[in-house]
N, C-alpha and C. Protein backbone atom coordinates (compact mmCIF):
# COMPACT_ATOMS: atom_id res chain seq x y z
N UNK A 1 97.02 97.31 83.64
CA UNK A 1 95.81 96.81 84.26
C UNK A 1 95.58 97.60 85.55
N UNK A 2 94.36 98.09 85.48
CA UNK A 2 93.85 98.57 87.14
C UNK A 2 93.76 97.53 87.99
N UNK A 3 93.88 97.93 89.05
CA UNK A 3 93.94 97.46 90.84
C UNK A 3 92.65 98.09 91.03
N UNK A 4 90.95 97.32 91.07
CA UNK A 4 90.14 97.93 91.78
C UNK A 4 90.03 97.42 93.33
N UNK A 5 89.88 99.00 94.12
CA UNK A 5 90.03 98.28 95.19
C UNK A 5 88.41 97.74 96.76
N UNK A 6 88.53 96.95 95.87
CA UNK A 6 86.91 96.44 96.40
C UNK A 6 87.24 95.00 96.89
N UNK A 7 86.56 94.56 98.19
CA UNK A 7 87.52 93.40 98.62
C UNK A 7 86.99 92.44 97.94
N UNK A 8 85.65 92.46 97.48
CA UNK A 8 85.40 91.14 96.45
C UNK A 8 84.89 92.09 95.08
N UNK A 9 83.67 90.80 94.07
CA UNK A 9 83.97 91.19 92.93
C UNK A 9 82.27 91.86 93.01
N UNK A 10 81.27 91.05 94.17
CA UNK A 10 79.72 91.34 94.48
C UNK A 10 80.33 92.98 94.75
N UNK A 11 80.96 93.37 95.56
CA UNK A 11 81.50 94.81 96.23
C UNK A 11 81.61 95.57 95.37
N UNK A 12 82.15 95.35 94.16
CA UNK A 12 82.27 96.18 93.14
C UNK A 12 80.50 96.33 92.22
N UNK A 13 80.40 95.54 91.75
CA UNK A 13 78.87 94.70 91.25
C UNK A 13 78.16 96.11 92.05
N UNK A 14 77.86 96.16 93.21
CA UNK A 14 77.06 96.90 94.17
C UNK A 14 77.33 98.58 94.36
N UNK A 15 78.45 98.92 93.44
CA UNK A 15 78.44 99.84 93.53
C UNK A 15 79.01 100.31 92.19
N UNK A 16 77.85 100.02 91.23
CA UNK A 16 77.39 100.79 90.08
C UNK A 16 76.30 102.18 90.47
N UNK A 17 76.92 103.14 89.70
CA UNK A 17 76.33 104.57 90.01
C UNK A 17 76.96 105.28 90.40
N UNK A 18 78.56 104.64 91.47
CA UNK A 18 78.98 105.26 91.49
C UNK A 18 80.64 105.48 91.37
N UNK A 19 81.47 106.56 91.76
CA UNK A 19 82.55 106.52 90.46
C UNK A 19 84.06 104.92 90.97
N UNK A 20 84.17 105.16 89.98
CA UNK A 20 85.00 103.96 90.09
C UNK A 20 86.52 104.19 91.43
N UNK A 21 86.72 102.91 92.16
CA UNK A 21 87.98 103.66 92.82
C UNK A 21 89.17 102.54 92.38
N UNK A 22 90.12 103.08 92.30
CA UNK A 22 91.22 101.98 91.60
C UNK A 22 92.33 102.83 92.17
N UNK A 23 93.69 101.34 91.31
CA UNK A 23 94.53 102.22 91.68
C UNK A 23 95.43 101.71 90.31
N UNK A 24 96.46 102.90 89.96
CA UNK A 24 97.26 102.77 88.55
C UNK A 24 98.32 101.85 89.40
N UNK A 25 98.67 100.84 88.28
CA UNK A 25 99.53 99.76 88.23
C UNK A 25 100.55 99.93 87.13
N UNK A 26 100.15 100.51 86.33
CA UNK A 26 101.15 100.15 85.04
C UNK A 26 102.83 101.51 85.26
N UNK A 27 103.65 100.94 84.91
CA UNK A 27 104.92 101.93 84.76
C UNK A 27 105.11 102.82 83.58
N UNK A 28 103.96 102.70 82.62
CA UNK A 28 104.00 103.31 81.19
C UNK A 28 102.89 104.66 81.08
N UNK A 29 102.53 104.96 82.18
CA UNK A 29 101.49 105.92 82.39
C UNK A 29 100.08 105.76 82.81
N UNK A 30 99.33 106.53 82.72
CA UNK A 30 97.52 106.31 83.36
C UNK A 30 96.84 105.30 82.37
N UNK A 31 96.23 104.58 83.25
CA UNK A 31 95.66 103.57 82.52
C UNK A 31 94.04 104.16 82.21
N UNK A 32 93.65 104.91 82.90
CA UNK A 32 92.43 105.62 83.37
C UNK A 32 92.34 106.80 83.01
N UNK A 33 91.15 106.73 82.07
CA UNK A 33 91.06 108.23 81.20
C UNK A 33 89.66 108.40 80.82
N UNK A 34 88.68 108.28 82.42
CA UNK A 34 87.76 108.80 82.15
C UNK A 34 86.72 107.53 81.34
N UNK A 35 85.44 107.83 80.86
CA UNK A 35 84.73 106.91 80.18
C UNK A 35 85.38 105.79 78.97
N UNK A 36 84.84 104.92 79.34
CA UNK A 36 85.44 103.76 78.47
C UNK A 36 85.28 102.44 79.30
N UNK A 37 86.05 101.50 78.96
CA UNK A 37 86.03 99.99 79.35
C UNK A 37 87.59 99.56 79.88
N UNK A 38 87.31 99.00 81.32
CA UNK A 38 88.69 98.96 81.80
C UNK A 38 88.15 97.52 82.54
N UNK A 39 89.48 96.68 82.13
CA UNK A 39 90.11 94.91 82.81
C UNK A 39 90.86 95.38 84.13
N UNK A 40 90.57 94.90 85.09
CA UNK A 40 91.50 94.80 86.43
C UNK A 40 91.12 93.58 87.34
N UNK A 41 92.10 93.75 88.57
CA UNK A 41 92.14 92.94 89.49
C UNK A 41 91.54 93.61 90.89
N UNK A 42 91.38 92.59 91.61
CA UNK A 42 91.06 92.78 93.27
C UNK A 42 91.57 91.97 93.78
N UNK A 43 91.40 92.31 94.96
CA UNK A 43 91.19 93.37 95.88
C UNK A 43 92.34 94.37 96.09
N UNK A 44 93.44 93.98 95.13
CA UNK A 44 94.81 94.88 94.92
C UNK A 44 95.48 94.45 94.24
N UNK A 45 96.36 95.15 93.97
CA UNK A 45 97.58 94.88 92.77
C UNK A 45 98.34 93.70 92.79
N UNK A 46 98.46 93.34 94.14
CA UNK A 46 99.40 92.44 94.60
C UNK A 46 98.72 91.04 95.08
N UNK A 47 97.39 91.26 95.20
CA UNK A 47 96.18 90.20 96.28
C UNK A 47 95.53 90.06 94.51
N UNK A 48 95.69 89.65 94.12
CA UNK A 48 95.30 88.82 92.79
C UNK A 48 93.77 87.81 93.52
N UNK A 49 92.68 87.97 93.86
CA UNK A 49 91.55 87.28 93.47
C UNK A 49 90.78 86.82 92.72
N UNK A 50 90.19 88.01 92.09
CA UNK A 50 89.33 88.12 90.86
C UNK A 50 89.92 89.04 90.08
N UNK A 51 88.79 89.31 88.61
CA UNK A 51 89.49 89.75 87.85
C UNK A 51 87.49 90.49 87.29
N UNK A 52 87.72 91.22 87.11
CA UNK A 52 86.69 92.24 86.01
C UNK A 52 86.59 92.69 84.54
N UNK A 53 85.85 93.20 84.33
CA UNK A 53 85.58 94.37 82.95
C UNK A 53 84.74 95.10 83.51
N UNK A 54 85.00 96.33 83.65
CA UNK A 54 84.08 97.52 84.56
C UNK A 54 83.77 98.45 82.71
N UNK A 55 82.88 98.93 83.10
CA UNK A 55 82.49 99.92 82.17
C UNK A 55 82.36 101.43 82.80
N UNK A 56 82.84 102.48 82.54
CA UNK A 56 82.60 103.40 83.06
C UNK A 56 82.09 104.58 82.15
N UNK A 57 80.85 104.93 82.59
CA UNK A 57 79.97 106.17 80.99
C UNK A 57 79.61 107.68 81.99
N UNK A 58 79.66 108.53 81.56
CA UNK A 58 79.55 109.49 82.43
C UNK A 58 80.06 109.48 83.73
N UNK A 59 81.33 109.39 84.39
CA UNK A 59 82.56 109.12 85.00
C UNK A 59 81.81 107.93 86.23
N UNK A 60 80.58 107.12 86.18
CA UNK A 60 80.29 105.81 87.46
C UNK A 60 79.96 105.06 86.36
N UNK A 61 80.33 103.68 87.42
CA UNK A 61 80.49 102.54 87.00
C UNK A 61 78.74 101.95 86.23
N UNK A 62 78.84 101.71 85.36
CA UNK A 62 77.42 101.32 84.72
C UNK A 62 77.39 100.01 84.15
N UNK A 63 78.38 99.02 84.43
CA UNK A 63 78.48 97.40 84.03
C UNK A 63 79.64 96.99 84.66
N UNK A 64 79.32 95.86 85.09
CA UNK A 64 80.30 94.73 85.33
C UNK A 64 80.18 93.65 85.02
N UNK A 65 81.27 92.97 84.64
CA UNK A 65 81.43 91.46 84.29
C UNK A 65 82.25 90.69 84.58
């Protein structure tokens, strides 16, 4: 699971267009490979708030949920 690091979930929401910033969490390799659909947390790996589905199409963010 990605760590996006946006302090809320509106923060992220608001910045569709442009590219996603995260951070890799997992011990099994990159979770992040470019366009596709990625589940994470905020506001960090460890600060568990919210939780997402980001979409990312031509490398910025173009949906959230």
């Amino acid at each position: 699971m990605l760590a996006f690091t946006y302090k809320t979930k509106a923060e992220l929401k608001q910045a569709k267009g442009q590219k996603l910033r995260y951070v890799e969490t997992s011990i099994f390799g990159s979770e992040y490979n470019g366009d596709g659909k990625y589940v994470g947390v905020g506001p960090g790996a460890y600060d568990r708030k919210w939780y997402a589905t980001v979409i990312v199409a031509d490398g910025v963010i173009k949906s959230v949920k």
